[in-house]
N, C-alpha and C. Protein backbone atom coordinates (compact mmCIF):
# COMPACT_ATOMS: atom_id res chain seq x y z
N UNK A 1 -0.75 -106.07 63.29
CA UNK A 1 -0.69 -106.50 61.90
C UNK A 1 0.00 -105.46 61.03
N UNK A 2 -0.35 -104.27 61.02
CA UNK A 2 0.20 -103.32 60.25
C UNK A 2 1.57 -103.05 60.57
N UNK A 3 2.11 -102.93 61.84
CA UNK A 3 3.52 -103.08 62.51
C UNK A 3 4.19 -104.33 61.49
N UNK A 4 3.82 -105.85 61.29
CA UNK A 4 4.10 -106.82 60.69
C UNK A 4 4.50 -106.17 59.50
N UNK A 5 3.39 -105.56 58.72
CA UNK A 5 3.71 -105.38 57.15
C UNK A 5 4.72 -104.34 57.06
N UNK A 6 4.37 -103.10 57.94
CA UNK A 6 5.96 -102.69 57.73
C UNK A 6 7.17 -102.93 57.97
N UNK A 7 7.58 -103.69 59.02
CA UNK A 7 8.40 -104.42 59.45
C UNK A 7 9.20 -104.87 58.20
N UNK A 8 7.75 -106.17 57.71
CA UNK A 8 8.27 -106.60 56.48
C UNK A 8 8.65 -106.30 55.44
N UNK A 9 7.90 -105.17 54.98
CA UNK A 9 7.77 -104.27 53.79
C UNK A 9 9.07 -102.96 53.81
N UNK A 10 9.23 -102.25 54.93
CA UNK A 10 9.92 -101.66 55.00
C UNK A 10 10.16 -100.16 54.07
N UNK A 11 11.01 -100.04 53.31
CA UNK A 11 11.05 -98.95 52.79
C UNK A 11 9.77 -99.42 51.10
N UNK A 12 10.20 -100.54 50.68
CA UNK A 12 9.33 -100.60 49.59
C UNK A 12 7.94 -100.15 50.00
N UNK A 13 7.56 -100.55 50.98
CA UNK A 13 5.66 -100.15 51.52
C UNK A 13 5.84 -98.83 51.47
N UNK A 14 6.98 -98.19 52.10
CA UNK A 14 6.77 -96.77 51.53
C UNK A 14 6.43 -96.25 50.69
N UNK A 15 7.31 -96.53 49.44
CA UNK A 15 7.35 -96.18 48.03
C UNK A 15 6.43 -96.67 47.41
N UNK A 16 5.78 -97.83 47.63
CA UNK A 16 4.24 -97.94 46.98
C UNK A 16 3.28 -97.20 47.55
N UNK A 17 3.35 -96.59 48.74
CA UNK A 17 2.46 -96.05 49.33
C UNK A 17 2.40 -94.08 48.68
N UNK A 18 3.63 -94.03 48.39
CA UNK A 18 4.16 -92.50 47.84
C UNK A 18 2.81 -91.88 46.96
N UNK A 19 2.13 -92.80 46.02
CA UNK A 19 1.44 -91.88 44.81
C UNK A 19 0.09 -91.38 45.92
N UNK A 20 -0.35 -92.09 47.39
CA UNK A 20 -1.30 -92.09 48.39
C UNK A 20 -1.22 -90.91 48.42
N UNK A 21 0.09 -90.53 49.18
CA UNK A 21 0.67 -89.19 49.48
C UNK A 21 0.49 -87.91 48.75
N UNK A 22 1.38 -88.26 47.45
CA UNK A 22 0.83 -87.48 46.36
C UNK A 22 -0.19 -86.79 46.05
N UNK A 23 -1.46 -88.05 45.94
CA UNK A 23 -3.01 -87.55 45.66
C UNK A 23 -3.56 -86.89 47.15
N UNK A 24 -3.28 -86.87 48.05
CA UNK A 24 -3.47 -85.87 48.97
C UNK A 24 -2.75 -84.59 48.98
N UNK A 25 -1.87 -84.66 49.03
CA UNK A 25 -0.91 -83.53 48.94
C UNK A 25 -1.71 -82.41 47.69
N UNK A 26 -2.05 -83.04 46.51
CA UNK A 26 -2.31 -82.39 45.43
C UNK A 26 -4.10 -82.14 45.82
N UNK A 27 -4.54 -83.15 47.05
CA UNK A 27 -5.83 -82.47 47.28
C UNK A 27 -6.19 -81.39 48.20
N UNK A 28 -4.81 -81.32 49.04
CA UNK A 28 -4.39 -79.82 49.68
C UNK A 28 -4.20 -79.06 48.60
N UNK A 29 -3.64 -79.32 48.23
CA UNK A 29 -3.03 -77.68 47.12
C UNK A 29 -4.36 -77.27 46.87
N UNK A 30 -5.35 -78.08 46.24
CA UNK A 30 -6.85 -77.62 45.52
C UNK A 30 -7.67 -76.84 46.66
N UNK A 31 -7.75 -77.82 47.85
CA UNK A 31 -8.24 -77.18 48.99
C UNK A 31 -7.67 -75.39 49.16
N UNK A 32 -6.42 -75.20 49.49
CA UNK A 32 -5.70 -73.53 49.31
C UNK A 32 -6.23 -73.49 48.32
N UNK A 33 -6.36 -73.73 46.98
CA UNK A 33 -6.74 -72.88 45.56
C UNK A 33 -8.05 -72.47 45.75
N UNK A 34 -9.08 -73.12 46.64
CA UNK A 34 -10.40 -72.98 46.23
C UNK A 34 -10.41 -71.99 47.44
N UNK A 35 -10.24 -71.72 48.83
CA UNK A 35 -10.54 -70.72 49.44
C UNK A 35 -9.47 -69.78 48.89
N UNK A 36 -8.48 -69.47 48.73
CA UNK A 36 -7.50 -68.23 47.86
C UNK A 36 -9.00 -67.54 46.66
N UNK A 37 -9.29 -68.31 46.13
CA UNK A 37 -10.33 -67.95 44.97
C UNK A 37 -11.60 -67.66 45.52
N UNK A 38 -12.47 -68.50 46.69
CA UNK A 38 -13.34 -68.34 46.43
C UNK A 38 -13.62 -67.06 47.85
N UNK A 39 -13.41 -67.46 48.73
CA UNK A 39 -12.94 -65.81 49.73
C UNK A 39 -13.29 -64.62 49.34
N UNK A 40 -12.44 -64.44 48.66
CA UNK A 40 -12.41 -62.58 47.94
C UNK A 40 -13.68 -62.64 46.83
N UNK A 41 -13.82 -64.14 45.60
CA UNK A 41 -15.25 -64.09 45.36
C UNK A 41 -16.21 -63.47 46.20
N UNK A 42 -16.31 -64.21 47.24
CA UNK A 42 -17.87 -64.35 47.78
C UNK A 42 -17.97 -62.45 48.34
N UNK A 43 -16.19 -61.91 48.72
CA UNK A 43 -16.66 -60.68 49.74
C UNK A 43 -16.76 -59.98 48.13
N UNK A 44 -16.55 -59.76 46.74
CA UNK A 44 -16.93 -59.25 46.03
C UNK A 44 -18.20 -59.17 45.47
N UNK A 45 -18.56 -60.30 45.20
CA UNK A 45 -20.00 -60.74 45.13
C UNK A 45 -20.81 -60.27 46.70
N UNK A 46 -20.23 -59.85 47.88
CA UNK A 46 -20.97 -59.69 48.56
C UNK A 46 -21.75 -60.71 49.71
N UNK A 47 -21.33 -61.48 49.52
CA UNK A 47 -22.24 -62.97 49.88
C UNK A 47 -21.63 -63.03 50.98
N UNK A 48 -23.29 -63.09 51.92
CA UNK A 48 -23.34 -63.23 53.25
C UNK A 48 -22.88 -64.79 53.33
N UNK A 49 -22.05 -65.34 54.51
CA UNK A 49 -21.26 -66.49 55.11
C UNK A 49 -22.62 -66.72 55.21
N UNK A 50 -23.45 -66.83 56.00
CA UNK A 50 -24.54 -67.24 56.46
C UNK A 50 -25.70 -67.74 55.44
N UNK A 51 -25.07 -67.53 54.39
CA UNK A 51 -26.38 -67.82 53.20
C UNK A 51 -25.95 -68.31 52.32
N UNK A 52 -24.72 -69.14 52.27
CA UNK A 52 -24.33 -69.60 51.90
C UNK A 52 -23.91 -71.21 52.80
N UNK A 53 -24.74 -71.05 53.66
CA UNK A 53 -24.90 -72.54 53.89
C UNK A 53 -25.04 -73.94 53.10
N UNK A 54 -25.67 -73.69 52.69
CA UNK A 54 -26.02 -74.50 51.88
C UNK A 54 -25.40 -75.14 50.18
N UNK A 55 -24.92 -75.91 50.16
CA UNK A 55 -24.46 -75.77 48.48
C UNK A 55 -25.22 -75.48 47.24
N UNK A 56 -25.03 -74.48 46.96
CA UNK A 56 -25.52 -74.47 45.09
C UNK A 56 -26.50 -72.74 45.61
N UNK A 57 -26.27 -72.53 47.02
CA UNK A 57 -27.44 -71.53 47.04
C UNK A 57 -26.74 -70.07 46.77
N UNK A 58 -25.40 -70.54 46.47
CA UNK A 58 -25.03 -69.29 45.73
C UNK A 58 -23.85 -68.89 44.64
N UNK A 59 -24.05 -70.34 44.08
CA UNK A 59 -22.72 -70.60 43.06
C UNK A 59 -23.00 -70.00 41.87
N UNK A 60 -24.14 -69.37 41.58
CA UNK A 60 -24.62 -69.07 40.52
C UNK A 60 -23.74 -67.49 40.81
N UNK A 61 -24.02 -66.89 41.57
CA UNK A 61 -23.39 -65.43 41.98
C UNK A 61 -21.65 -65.44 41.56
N UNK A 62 -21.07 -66.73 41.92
CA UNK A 62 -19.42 -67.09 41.70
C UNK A 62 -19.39 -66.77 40.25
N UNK A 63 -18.03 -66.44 40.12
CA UNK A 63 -17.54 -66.69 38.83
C UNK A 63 -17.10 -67.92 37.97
N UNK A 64 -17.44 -68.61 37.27
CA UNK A 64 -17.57 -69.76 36.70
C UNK A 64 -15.72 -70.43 36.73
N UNK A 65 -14.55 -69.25 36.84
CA UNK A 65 -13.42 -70.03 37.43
C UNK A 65 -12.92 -70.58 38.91
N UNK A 66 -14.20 -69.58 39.62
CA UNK A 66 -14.10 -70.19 41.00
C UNK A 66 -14.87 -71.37 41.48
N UNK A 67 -16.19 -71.65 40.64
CA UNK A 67 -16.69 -72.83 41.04
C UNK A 67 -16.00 -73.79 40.31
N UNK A 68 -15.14 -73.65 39.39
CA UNK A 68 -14.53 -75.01 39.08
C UNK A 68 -13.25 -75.05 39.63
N UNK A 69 -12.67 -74.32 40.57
CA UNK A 69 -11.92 -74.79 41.47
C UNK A 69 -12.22 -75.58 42.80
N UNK A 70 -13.68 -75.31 42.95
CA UNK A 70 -14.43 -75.72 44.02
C UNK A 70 -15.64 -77.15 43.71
N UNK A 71 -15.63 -77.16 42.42
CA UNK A 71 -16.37 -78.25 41.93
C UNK A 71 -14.50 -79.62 41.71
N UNK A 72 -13.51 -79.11 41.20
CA UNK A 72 -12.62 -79.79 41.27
C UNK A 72 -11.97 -80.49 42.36
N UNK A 73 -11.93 -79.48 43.71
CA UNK A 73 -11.83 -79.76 45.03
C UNK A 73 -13.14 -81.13 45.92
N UNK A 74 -14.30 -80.38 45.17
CA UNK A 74 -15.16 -81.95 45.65
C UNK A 74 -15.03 -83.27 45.04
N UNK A 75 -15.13 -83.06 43.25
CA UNK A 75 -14.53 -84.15 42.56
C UNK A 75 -13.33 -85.22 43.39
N UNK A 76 -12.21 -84.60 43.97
CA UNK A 76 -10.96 -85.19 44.73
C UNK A 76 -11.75 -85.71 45.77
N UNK A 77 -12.85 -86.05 46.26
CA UNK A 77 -12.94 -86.52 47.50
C UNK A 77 -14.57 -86.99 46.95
N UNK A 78 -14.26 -87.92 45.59
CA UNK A 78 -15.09 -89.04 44.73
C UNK A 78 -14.59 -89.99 44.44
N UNK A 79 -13.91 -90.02 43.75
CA UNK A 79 -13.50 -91.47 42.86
C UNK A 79 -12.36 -91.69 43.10
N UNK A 80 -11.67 -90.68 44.46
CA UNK A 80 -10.24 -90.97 44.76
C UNK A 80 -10.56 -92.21 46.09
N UNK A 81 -11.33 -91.84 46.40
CA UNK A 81 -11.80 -92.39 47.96
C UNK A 81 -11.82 -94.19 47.59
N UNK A 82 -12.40 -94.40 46.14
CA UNK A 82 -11.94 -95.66 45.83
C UNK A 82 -10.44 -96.35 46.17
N UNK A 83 -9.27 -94.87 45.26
CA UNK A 83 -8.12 -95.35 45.00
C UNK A 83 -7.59 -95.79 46.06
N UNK A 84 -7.53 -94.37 47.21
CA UNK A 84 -7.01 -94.71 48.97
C UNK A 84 -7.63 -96.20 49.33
N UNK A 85 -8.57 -96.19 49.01
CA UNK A 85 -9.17 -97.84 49.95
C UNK A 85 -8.31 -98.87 49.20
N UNK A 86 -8.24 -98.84 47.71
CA UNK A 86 -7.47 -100.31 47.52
C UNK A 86 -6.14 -100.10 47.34
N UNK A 87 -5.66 -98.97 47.35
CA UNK A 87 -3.97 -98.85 48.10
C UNK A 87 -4.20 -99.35 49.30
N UNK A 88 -4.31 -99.44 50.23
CA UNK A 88 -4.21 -99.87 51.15
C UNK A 88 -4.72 -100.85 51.16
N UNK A 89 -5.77 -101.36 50.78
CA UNK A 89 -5.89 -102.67 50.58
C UNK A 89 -4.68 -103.98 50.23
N UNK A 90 -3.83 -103.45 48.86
CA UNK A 90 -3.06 -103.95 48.37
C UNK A 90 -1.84 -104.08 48.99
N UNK A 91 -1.61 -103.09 49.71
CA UNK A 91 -0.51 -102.47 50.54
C UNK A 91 -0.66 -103.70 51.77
N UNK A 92 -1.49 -103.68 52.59
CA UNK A 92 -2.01 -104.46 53.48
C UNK A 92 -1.93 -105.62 52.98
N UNK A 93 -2.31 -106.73 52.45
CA UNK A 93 -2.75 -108.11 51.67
C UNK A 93 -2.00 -108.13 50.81
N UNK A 94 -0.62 -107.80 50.24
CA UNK A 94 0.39 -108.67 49.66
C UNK A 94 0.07 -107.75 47.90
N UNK A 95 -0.71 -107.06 47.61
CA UNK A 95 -0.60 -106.55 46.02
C UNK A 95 0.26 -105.24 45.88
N UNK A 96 1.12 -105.31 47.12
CA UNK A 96 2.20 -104.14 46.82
C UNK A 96 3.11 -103.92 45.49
N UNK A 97 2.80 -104.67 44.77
CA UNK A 97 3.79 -105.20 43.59
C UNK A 97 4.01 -103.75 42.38
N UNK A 98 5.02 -103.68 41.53
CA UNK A 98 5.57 -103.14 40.55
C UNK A 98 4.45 -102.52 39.91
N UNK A 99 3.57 -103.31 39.32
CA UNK A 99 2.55 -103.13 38.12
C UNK A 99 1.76 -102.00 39.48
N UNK A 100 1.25 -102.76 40.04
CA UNK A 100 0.17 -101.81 40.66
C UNK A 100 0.57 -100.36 41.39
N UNK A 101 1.85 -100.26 41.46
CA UNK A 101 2.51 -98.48 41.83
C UNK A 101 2.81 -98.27 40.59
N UNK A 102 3.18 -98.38 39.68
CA UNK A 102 3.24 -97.71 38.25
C UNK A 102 1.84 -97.19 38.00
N UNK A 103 0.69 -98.12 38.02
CA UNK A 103 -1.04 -97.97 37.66
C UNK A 103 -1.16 -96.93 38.56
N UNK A 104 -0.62 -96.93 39.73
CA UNK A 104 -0.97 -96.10 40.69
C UNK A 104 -0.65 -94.49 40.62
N UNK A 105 0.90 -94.38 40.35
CA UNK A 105 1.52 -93.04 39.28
C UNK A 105 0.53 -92.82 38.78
N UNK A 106 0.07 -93.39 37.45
CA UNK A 106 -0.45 -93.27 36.49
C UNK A 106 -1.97 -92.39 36.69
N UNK A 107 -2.44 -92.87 38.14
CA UNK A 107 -3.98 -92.62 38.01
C UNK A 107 -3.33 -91.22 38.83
N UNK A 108 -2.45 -90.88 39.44
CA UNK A 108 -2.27 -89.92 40.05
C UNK A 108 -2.42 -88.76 38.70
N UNK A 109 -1.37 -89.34 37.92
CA UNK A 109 -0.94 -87.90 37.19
C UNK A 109 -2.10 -87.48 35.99
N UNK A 110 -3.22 -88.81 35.97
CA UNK A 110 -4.27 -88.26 35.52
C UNK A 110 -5.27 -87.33 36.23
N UNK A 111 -5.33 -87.56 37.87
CA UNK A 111 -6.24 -86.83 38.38
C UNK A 111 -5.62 -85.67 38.46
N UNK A 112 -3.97 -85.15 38.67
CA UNK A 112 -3.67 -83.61 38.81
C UNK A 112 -4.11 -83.19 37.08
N UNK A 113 -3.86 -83.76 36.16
CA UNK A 113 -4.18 -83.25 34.65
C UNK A 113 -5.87 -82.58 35.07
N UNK A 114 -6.62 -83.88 34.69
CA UNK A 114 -8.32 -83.31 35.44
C UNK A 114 -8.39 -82.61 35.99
N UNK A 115 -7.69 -82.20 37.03
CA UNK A 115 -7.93 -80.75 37.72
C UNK A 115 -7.26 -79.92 36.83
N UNK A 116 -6.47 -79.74 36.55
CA UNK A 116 -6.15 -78.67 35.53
C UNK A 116 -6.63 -78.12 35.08
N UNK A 117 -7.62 -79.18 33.66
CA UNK A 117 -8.29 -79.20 32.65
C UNK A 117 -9.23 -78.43 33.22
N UNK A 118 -10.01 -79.21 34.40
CA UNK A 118 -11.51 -78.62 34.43
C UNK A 118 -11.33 -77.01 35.10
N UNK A 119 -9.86 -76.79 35.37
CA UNK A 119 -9.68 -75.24 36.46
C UNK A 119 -9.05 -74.41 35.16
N UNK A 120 -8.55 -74.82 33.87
CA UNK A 120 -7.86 -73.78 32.98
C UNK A 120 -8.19 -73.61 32.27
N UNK A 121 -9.07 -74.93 31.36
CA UNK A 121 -9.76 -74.76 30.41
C UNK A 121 -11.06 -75.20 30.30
N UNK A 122 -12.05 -74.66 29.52
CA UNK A 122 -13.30 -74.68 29.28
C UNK A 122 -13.72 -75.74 28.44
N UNK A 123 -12.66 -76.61 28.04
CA UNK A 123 -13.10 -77.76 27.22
C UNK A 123 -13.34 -78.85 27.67
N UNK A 124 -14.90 -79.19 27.91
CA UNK A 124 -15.19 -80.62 28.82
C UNK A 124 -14.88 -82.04 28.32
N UNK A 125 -14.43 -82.03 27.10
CA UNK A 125 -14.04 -83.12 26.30
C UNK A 125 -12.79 -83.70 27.14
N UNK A 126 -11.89 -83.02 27.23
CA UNK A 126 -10.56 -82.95 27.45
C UNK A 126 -10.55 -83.36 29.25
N UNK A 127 -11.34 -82.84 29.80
CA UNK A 127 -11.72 -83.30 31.01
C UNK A 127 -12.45 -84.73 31.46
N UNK A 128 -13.09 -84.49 30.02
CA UNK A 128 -13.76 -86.45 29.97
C UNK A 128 -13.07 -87.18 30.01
N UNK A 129 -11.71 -86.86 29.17
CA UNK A 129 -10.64 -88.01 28.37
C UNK A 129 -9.89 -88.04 29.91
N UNK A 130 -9.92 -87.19 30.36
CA UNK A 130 -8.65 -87.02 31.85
C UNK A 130 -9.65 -88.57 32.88
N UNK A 131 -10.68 -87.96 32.81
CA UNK A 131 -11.73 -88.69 33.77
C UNK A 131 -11.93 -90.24 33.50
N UNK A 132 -11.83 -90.39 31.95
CA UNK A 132 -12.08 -91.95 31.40
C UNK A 132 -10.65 -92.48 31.55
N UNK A 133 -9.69 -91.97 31.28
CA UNK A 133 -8.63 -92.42 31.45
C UNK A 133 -8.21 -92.87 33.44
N UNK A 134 -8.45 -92.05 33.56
CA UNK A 134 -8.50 -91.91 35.22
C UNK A 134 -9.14 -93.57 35.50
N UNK A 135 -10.54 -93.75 35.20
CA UNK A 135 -11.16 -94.51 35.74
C UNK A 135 -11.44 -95.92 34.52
N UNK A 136 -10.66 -95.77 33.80
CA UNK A 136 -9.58 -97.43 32.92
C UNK A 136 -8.61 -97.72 33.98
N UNK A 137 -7.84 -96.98 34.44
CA UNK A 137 -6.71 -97.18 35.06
C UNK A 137 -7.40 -97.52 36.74
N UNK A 138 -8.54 -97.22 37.32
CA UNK A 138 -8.76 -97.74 38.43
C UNK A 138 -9.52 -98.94 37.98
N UNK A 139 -10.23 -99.11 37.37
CA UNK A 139 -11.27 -100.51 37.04
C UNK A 139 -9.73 -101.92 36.45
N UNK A 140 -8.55 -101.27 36.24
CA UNK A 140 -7.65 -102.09 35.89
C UNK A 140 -6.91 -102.64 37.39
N UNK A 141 -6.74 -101.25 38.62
CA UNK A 141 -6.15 -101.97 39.32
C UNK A 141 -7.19 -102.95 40.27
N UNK A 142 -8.45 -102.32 39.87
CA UNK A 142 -9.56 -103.24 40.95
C UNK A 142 -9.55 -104.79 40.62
N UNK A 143 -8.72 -104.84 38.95
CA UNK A 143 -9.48 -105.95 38.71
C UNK A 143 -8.15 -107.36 38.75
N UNK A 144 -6.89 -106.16 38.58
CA UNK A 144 -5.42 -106.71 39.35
C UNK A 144 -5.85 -107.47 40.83
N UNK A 145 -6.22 -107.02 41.48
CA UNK A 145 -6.48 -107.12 42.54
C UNK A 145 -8.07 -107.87 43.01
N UNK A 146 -8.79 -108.06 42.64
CA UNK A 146 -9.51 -108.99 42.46
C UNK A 146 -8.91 -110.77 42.00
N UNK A 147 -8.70 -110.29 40.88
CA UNK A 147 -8.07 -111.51 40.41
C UNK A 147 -6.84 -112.13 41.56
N UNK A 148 -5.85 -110.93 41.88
CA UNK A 148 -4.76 -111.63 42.71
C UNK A 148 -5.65 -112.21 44.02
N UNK A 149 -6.89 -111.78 44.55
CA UNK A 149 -7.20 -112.06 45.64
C UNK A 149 -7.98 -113.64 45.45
N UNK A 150 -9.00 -113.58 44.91
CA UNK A 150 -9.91 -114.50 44.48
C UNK A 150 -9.31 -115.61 43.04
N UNK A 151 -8.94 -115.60 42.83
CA UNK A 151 -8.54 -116.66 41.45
C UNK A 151 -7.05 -116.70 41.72
C-alpha cells in the first residue's frame, strides 16, 4: 500500500511530507543542545550519573537554562507525536493537499519559535502564545481532516 501511494504521489508525497522531517531534524538539534548543556552541568554540579536516575531527582541542582533545554527537548516528544500521526495519516488516505502542508509549515515554525522562547527567554507568556498558536493550528488540521474523512 505505501509502495502504491508513493508510486502515485511521487515527489509531491515528498514535499508534503518535508515539514515531518523538519520537526525531527529540529528535535535532534534540541536533543545535541540538551546533552552539550546538560553534561558539563551535571559534572559541575557534581551529580552522580547514578542518582540521577530518576527525573526531577536532581533538576533542582541544574541551572534553570539547562532544564529548559531539557524540559523543551521532552515538550518535542508531546504534542508533536499528534502532528507525525496525522501527517501520515493524511499523507496515507488522500489529505496530502495544499492547505494542509502550508498548516503543516506553519505548526512547524511555531514549535522551533516555542523552543526558543522557552530556551532564551524567561517570559512564559510568549511561550503560551507560541504553544496556543501551535495547538489552533493542530486542532485546525485535525478537524481538516476529520471533516475530509467523515462528512
Amino acid at each position: 500500500m505505501i509502495n502504491a501511494v508513493i508510486e502515485a504521489h511521487g515527489a509531491g508525497l515528498l514535499s508534503f511530507l518535508t515539514p515531518v522531517l523538519l520537526l525531527v531534524l529540529w528535535t535532534a538539534i534540541m536533543w545535541i543542545w540538551m546533552y552539550l548543556t546538560r553534561i558539563p552541568a551535571m559534572q559541575k554540579a557534581e551529580i552522580n550519573p547514578d542518582d540521577a536516575r530518576h527525573p526531577g531527582t536532581y533538576s533542582d541542582k541544574m541551572p534553570p537554562n539547562v532544564r529548559a533545554v531539557a524540559d523543551n527537548y521532552n515538550h518535542l516528544h508531546e504534542q508533536p507525536t499528534i502532528f507525525y500521526a496525522l501527517m501520515m495519516f493524511a499523507a496515507l488516505t488522500g489529505g496530502a493537499d495544499g492547505l494542509m502542508m502550508k498548516l503543516a509549515y506553519g505548526y512547524v515554525i511555531v514549535r522551533v519559535l516555542h523552543s526558543l522562547i522557552q530556551i532564551l527567554s524567561p517570559k512564559v507568556m510568549h511561550r503560551f502564545l507560541m504553544f496556543s498558536i501551535g495547538s489552533i493550528i493542530l486542532f485546525v488540521m485535525i478537524g481538516k481532516e476529520v471533516i475530509r474523512v467523515f462528512l
